[in-house]
C-alpha atoms as a PDB file:
ATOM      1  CA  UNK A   1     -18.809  30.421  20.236  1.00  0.00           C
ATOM      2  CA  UNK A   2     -20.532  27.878  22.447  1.00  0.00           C
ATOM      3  CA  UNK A   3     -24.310  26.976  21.275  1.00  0.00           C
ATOM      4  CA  UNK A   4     -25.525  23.900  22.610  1.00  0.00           C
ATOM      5  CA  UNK A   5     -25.375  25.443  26.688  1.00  0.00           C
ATOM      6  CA  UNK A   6     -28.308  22.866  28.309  1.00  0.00           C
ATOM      7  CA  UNK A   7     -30.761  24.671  30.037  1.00  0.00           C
ATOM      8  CA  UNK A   8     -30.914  25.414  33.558  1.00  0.00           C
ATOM      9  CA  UNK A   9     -34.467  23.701  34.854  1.00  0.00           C
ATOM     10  CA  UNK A  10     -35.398  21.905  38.359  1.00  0.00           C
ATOM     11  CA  UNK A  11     -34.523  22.990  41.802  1.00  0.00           C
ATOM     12  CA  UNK A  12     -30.903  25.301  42.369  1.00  0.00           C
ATOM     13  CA  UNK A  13     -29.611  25.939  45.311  1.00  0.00           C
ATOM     14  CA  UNK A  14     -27.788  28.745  45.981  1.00  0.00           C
ATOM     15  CA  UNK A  15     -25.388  27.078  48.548  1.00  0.00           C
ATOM     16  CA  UNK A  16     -24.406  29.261  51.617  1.00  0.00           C
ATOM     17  CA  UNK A  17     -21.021  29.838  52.426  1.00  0.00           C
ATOM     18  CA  UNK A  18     -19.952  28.495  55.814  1.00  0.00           C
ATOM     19  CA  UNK A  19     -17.743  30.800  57.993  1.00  0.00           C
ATOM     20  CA  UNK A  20     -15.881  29.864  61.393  1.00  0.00           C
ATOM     21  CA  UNK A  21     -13.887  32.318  63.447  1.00  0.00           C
ATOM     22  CA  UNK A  22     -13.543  34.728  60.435  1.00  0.00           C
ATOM     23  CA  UNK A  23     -12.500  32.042  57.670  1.00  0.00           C
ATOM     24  CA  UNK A  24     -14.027  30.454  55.115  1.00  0.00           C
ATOM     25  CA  UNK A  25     -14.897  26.473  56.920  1.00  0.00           C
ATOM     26  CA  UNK A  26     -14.103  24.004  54.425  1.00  0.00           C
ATOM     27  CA  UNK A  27     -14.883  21.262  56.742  1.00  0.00           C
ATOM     28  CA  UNK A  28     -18.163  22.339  57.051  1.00  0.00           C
ATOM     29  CA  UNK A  29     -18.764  23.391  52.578  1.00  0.00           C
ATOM     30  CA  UNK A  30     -17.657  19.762  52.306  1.00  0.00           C
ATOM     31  CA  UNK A  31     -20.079  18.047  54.539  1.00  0.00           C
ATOM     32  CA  UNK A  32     -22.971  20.685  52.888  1.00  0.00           C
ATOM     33  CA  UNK A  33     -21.833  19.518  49.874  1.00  0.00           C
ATOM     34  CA  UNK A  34     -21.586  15.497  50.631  1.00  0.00           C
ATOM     35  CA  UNK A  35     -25.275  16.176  52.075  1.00  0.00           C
ATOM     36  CA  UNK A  36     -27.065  17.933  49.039  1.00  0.00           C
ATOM     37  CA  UNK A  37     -25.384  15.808  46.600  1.00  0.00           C
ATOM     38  CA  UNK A  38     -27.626  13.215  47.644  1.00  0.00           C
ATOM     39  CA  UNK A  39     -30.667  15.747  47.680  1.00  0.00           C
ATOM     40  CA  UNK A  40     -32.651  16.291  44.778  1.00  0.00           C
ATOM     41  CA  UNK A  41     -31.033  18.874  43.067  1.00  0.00           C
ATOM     42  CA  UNK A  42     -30.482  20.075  39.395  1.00  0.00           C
ATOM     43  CA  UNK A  43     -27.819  22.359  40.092  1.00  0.00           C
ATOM     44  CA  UNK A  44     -25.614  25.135  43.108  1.00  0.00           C
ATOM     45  CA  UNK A  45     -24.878  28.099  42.795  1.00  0.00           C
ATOM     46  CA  UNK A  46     -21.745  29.559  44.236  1.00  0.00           C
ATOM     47  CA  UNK A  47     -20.976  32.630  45.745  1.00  0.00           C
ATOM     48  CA  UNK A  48     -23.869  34.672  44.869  1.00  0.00           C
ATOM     49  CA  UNK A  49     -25.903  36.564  47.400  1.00  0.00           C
ATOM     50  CA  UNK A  50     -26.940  33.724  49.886  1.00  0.00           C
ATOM     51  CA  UNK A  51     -23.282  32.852  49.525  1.00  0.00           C
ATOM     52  CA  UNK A  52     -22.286  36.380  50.816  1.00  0.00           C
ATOM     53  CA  UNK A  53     -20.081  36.575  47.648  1.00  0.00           C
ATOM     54  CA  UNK A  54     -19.905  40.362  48.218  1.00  0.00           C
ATOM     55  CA  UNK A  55     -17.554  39.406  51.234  1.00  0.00           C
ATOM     56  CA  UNK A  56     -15.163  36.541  49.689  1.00  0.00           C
ATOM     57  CA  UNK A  57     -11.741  37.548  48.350  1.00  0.00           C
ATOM     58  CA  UNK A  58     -10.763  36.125  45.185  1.00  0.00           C
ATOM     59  CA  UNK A  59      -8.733  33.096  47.169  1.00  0.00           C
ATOM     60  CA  UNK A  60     -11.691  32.055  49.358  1.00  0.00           C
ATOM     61  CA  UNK A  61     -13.949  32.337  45.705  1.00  0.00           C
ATOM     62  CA  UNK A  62     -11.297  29.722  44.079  1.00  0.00           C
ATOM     63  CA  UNK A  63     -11.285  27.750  47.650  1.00  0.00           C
ATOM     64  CA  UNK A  64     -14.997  27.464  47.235  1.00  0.00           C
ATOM     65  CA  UNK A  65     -15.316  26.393  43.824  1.00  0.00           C
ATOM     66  CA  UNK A  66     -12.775  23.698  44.257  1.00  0.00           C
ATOM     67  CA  UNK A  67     -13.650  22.232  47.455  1.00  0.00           C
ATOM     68  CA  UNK A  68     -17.496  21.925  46.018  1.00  0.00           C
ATOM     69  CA  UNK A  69     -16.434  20.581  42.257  1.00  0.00           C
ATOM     70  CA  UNK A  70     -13.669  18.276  44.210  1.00  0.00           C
ATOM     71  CA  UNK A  71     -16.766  16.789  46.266  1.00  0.00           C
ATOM     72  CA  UNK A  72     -19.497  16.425  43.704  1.00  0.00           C
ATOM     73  CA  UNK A  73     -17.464  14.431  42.028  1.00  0.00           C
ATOM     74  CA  UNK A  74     -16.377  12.446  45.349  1.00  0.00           C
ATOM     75  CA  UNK A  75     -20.220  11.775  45.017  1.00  0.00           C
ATOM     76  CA  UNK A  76     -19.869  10.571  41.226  1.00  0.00           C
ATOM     77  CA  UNK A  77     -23.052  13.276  40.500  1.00  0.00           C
ATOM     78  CA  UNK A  78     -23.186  15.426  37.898  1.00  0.00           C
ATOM     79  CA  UNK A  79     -24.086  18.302  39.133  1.00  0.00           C
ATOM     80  CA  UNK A  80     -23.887  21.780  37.557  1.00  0.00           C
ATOM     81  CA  UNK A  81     -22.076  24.681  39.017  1.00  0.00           C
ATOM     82  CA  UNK A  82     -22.484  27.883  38.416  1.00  0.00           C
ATOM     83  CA  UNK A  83     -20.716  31.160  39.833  1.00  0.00           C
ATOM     84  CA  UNK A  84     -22.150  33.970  40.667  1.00  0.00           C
ATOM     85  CA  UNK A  85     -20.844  37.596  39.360  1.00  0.00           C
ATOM     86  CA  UNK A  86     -21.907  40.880  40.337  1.00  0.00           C
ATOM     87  CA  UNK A  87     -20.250  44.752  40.084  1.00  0.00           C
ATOM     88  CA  UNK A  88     -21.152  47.618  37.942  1.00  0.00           C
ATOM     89  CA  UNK A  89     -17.879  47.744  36.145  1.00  0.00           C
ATOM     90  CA  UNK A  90     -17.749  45.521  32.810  1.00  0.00           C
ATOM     91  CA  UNK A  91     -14.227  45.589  32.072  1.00  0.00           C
ATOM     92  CA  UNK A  92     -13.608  44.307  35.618  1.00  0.00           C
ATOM     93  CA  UNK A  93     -16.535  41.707  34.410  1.00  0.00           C
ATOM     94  CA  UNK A  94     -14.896  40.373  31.509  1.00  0.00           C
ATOM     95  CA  UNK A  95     -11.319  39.969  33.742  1.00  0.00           C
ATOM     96  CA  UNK A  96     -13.188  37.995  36.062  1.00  0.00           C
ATOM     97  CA  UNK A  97     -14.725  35.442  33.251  1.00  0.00           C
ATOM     98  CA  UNK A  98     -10.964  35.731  32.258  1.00  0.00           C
ATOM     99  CA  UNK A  99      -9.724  34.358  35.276  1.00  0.00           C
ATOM    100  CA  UNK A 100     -12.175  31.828  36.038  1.00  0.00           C
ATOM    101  CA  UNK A 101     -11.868  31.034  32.680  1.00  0.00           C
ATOM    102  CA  UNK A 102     -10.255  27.727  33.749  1.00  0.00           C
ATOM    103  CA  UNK A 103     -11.915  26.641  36.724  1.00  0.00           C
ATOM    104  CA  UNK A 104     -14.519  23.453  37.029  1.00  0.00           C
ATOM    105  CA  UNK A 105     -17.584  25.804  36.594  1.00  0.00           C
ATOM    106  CA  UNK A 106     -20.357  25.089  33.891  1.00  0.00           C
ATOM    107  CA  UNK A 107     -21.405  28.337  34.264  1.00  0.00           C
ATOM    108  CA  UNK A 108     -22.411  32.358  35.290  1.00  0.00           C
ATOM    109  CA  UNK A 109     -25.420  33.855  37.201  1.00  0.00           C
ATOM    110  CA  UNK A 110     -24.904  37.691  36.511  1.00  0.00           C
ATOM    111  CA  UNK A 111     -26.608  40.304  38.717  1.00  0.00           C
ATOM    112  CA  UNK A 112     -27.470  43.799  36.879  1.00  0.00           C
ATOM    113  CA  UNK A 113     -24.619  46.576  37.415  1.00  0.00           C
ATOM    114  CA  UNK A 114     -25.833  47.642  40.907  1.00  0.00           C
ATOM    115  CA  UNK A 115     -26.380  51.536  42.230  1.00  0.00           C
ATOM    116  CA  UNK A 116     -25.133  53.319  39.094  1.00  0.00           C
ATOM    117  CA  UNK A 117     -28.929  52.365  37.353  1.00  0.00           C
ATOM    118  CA  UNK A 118     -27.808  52.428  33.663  1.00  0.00           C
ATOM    119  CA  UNK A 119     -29.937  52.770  30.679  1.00  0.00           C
ATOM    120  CA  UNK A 120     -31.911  49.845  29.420  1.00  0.00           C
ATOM    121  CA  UNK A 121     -29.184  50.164  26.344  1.00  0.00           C
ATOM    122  CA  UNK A 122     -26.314  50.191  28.929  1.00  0.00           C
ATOM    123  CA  UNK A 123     -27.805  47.240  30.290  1.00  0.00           C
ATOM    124  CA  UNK A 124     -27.969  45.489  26.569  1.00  0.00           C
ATOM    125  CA  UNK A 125     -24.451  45.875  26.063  1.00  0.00           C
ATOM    126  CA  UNK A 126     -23.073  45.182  29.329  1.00  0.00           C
ATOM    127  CA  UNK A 127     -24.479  41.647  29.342  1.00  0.00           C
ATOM    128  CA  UNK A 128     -24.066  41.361  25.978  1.00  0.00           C
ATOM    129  CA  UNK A 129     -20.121  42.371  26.198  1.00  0.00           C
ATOM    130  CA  UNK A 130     -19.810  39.510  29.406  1.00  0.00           C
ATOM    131  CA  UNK A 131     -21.351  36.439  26.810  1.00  0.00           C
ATOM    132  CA  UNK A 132     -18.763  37.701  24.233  1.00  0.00           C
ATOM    133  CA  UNK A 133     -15.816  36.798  26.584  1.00  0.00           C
ATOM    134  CA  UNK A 134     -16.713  33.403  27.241  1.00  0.00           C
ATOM    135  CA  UNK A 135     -17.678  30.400  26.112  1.00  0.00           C
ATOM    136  CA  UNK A 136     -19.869  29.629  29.321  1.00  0.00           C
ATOM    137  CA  UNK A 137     -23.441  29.667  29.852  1.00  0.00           C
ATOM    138  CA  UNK A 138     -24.597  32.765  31.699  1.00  0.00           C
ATOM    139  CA  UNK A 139     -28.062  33.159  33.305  1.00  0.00           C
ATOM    140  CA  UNK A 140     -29.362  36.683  33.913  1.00  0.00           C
ATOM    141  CA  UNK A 141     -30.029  37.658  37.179  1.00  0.00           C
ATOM    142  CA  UNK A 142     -32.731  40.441  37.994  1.00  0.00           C
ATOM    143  CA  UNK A 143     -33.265  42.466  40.908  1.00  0.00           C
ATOM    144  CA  UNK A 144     -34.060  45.547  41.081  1.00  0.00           C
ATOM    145  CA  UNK A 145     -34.753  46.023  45.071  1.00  0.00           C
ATOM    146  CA  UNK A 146     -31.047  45.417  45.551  1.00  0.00           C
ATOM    147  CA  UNK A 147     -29.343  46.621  42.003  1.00  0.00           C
ATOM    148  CA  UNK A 148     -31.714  50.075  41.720  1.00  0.00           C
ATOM    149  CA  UNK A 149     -32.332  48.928  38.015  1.00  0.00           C
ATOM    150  CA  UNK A 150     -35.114  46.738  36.381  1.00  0.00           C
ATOM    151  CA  UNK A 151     -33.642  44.626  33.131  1.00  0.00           C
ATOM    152  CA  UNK A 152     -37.207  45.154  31.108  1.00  0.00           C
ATOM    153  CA  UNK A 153     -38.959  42.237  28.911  1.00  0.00           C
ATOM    154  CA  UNK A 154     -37.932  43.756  25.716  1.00  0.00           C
ATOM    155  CA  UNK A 155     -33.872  44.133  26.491  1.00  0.00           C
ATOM    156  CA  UNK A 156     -34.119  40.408  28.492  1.00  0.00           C
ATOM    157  CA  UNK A 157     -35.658  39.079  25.110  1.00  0.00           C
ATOM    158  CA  UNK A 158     -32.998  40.556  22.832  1.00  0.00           C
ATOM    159  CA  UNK A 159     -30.386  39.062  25.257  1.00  0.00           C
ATOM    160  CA  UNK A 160     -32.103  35.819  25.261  1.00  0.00           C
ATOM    161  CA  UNK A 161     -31.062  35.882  21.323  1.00  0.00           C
ATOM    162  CA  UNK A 162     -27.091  35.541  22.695  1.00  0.00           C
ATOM    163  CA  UNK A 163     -26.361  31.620  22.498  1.00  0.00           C
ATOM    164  CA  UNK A 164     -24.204  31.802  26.014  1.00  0.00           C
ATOM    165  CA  UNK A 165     -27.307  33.470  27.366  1.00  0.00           C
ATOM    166  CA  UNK A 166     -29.581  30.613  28.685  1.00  0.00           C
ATOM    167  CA  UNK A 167     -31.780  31.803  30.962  1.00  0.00           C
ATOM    168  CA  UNK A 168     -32.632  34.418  34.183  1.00  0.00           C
ATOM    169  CA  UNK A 169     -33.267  34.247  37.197  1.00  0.00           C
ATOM    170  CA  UNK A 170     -36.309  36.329  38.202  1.00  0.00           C
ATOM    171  CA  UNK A 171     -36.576  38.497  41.085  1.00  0.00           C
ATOM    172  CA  UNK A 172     -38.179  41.240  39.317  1.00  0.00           C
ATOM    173  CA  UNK A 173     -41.177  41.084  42.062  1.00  0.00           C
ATOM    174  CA  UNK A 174     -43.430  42.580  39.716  1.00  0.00           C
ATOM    175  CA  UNK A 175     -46.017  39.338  38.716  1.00  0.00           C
ATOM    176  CA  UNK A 176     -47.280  41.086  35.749  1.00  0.00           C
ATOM    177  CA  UNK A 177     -43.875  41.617  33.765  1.00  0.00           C
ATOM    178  CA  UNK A 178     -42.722  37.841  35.118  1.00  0.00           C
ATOM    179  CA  UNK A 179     -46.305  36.584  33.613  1.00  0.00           C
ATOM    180  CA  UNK A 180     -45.267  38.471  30.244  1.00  0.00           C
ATOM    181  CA  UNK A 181     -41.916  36.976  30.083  1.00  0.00           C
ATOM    182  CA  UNK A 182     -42.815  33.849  30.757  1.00  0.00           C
ATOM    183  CA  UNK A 183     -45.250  33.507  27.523  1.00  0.00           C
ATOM    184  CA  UNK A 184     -43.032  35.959  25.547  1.00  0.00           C
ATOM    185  CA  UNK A 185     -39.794  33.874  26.114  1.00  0.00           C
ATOM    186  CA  UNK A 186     -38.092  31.862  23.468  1.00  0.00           C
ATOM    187  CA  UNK A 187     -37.628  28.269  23.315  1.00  0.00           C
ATOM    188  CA  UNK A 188     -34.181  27.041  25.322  1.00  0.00           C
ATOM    189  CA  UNK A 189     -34.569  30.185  27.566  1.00  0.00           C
ATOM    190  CA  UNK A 190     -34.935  29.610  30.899  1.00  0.00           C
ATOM    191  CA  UNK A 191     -36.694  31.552  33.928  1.00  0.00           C
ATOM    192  CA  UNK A 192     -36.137  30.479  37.067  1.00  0.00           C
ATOM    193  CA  UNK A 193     -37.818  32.196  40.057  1.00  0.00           C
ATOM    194  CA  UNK A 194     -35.722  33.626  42.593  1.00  0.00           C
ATOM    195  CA  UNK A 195     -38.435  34.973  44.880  1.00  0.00           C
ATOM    196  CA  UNK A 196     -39.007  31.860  47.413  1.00  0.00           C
ATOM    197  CA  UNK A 197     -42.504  32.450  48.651  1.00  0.00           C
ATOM    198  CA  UNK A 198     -43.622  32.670  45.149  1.00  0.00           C
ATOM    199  CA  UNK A 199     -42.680  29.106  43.756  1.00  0.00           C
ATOM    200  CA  UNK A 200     -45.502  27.658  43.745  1.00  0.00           C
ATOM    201  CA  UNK A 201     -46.937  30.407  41.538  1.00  0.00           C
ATOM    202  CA  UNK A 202     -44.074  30.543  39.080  1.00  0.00           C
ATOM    203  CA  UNK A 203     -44.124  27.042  38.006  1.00  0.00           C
ATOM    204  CA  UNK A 204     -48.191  27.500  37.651  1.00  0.00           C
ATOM    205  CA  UNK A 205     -47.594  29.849  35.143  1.00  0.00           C
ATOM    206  CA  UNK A 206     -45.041  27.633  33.158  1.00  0.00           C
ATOM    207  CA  UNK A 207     -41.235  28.573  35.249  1.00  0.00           C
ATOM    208  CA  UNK A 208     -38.429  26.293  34.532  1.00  0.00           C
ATOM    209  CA  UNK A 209     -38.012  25.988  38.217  1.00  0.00           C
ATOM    210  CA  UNK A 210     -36.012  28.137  41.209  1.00  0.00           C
ATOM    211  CA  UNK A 211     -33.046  29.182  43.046  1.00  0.00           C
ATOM    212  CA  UNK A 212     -34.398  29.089  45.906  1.00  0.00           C
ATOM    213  CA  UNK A 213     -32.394  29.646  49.060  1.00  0.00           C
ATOM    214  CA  UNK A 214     -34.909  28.444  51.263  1.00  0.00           C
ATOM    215  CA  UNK A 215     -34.931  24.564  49.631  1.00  0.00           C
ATOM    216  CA  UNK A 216     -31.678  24.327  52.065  1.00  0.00           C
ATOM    217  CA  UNK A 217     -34.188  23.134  54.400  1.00  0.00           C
ATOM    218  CA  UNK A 218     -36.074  20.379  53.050  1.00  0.00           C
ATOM    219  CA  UNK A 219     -34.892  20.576  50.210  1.00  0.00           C
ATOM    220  CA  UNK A 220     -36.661  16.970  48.520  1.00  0.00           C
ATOM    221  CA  UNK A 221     -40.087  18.684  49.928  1.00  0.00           C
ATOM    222  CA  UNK A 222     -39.249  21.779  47.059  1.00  0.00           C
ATOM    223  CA  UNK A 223     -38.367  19.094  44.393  1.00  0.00           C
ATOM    224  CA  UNK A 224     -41.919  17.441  45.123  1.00  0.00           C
ATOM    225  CA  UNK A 225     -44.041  20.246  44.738  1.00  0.00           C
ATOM    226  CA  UNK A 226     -42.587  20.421  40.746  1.00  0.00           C
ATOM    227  CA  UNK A 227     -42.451  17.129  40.171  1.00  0.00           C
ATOM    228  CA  UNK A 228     -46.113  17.101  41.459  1.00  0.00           C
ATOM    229  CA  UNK A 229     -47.095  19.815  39.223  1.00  0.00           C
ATOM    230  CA  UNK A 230     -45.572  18.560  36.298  1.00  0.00           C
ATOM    231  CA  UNK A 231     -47.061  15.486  36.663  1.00  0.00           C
ATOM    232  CA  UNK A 232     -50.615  17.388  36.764  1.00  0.00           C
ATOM    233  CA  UNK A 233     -51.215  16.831  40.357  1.00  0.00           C
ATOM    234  CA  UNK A 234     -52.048  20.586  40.944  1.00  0.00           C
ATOM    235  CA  UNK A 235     -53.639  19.524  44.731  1.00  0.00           C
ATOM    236  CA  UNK A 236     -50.464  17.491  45.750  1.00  0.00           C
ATOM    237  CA  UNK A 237     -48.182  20.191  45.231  1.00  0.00           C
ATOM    238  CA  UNK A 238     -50.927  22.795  46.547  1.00  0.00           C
ATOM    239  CA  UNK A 239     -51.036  20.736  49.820  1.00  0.00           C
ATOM    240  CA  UNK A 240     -47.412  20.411  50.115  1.00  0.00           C
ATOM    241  CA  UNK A 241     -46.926  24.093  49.486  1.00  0.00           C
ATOM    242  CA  UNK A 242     -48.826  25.325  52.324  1.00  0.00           C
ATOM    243  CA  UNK A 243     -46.721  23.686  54.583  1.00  0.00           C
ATOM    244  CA  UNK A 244     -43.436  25.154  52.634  1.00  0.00           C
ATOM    245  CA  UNK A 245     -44.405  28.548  52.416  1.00  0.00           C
ATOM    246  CA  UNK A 246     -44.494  29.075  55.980  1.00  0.00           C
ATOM    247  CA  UNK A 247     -40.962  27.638  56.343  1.00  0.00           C
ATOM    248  CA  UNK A 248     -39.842  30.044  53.495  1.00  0.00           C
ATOM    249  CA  UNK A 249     -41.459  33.431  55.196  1.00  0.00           C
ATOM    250  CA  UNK A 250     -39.738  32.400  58.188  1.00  0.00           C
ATOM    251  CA  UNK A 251     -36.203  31.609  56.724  1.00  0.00           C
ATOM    252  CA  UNK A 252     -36.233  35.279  55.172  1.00  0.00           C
ATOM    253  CA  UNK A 253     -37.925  36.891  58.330  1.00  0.00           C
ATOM    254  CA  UNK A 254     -34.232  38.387  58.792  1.00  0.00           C
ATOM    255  CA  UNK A 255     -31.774  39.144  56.342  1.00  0.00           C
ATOM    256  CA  UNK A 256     -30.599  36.322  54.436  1.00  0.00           C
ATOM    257  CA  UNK A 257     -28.798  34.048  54.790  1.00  0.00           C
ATOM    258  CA  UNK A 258     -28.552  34.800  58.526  1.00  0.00           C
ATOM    259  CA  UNK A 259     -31.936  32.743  59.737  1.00  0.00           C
ATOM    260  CA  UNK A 260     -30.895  29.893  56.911  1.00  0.00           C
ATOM    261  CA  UNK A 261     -27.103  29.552  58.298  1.00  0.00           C
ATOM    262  CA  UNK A 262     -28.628  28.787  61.875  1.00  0.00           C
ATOM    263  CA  UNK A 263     -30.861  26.593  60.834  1.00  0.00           C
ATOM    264  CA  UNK A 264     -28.002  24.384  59.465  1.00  0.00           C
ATOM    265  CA  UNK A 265     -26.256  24.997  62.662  1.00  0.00           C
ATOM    266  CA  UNK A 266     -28.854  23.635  64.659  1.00  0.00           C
ATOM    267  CA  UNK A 267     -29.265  20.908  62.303  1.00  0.00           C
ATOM    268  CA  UNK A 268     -25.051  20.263  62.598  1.00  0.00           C
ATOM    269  CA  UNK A 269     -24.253  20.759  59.171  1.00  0.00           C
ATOM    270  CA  UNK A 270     -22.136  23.745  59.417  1.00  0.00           C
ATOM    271  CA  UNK A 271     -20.459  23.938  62.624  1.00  0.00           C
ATOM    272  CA  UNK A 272     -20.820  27.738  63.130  1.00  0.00           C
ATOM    273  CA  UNK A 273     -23.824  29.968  62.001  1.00  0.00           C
ATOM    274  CA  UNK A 274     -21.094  32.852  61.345  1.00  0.00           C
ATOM    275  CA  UNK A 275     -21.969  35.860  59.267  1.00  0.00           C
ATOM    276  CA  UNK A 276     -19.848  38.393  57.652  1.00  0.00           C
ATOM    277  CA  UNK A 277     -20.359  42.173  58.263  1.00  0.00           C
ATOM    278  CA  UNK A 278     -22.481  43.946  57.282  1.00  0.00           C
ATOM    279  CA  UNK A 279     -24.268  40.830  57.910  1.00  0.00           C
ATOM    280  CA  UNK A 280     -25.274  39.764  61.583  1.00  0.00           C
ATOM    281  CA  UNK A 281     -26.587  36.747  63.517  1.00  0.00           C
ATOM    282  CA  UNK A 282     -30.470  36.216  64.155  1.00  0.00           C
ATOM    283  CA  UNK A 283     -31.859  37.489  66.806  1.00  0.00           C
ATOM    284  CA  UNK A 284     -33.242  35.601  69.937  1.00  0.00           C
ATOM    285  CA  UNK A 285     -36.722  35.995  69.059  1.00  0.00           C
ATOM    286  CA  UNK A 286     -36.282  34.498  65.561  1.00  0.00           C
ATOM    287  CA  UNK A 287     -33.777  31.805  66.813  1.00  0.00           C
ATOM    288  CA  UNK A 288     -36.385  30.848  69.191  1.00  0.00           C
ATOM    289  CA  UNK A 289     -38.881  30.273  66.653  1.00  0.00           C
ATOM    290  CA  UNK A 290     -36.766  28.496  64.283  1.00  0.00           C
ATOM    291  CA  UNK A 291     -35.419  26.357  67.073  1.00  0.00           C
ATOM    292  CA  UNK A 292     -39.561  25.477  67.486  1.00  0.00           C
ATOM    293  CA  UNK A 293     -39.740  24.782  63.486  1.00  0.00           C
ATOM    294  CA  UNK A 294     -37.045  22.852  63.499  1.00  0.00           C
ATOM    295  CA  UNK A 295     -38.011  20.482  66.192  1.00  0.00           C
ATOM    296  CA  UNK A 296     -41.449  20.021  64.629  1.00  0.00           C
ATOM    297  CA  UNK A 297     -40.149  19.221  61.328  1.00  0.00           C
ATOM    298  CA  UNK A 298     -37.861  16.524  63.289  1.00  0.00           C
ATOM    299  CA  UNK A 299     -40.924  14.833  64.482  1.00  0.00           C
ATOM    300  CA  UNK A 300     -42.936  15.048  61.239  1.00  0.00           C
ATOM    301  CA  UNK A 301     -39.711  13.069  59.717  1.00  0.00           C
ATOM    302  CA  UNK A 302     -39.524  10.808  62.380  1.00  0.00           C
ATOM    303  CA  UNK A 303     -43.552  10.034  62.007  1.00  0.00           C
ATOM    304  CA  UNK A 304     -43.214   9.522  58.320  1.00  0.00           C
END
């Protein structure tokens, strides 16, 4: 079994997944791709919520982790990629680490079995049965306002025992049980927020980093407020943050990744701001005021 897994840290970007006139746009994931292979990324994940994975059929899954692997190394980066899995059926779980068993991933982001809210046990073994069937890293993925179930401390910490286990991602949205874990946690065990507006506030109290779907949109100005923190420059990041946390409230004012997708359109990376059902397009008043963000941030850049 696989024991050496590095550890997820830094800024991860769960990359959209660009639609035009009902299919998946490969023109469009390549030239996302090209662009935040030059960003300041540690690491993309595939397919998982912002990528509307719920919605992909198995072909357009495989079409999306080749085109992306295909151009990060067109870019000569090295670049992690992990997949994300989610369902509430564990046999169907271990097929599907069966037959992505051989594709260019380095790794898993696992969501808790959704709607059928097993036990804390059932939980245990369900994530503990997925790291048995591969020799990938997997990172943990809690959240409870969309699965109906809470992964607690105590079962995340046994888990965290698993050598294919490396880390979660934390969307628990309860600050006191992300606090806990976070000083509880072993050593090569990761937490990454997942909850964009609170960033800042994770990597105060010692997170590896985020997947943050909002760092699609500036995504360098993310990076900066960890690199300033780690360096100790707790009023650099602080000022750089207030500007950020506006742009994240209003990237998730409307389901995501609806408000993200047209800001890439406007910005003429993707070449349609398409959403699948039950997924729909912003509405005026929010395209309006992204339209407004978006040209200030142009003039910022073009004053810096």
């Amino acid at each position: 079994m696989q024991t050496d897994h590095p550890v997820p840290n830094g800024l991860w970007l769960p990359l959209i997944t660009p639609f035009r006139d009902g299919e998946l746009d490969e023109k469009s994931l390549r030239r996302l791709v090209k662009h935040y292979a030059a960003e300041p990324i540690d690491g993309l994940v595939l397919g998982a919520t912002t990528g509307e994975g719920l919605t992909l059929d198995d072909d357009e899954v495989q079409r999306l982790v080749m085109v992306t692997a295909a151009e990060i190394a067109r870019a000569r980066k090295q670049i992690p990629i992990y997949l994300g899995l989610s369902g509430s059926n564990t046999r169907k779980g271990v097929a599907e680490l069966a037959r992505t068993a051989a594709w260019p991933i380095t790794g898993y982001l696992i969501t808790c079995p959704y709607y059928t809210r097993p036990s804390q046990q059932g939980l245990y073994r369900h994530f503990s049965t997925l790291a048995d069937n591969t020799t990938r890293a997997i990172l943990l993925y809690n959240i409870p306002y969309r699965t109906g179930i809470n992964l607690s401390n105590e079962v995340t910490l046994q888990l965290a025992e698993h050598p294919n286990i490396v880390g979660i991602k934390d969307c628990c949205a309860d600050p006191i049980q992300s606090f806990e874990l976070l000083r509880s946690r072993p050593a090569r065990f990761a937490v990454l927020s997942g909850e964009d507006t609170l960033f800042h506030s994770a990597m105060m109290q010692g997170a590896d980093g985020g997947i943050l779907a909002a760092a699609h949109v500036e995504t360098a100005s993310f990076a900066f407020v960890r690199e300033r923190l780690l360096a100790g420059d707790q009023s650099g990041a602080l000022a750089a943050w207030h500007r950020l946390f506006d742009l994240a409230r209003l990237l998730f004012a409307e389901p995501n990744p609806a408000p993200i997708k047209h800001w890439l359109w406007r910005a003429r990376l993707i070449d349609s701001p398409e959403v699948r059902l039950p997924m729909t397009p912003v509405s005026d008043t929010l395209a309006a005021r992204i339209g407004l963000m978006l040209a200030q941030t142009s003039r910022a850049a073009a004053c810096a």
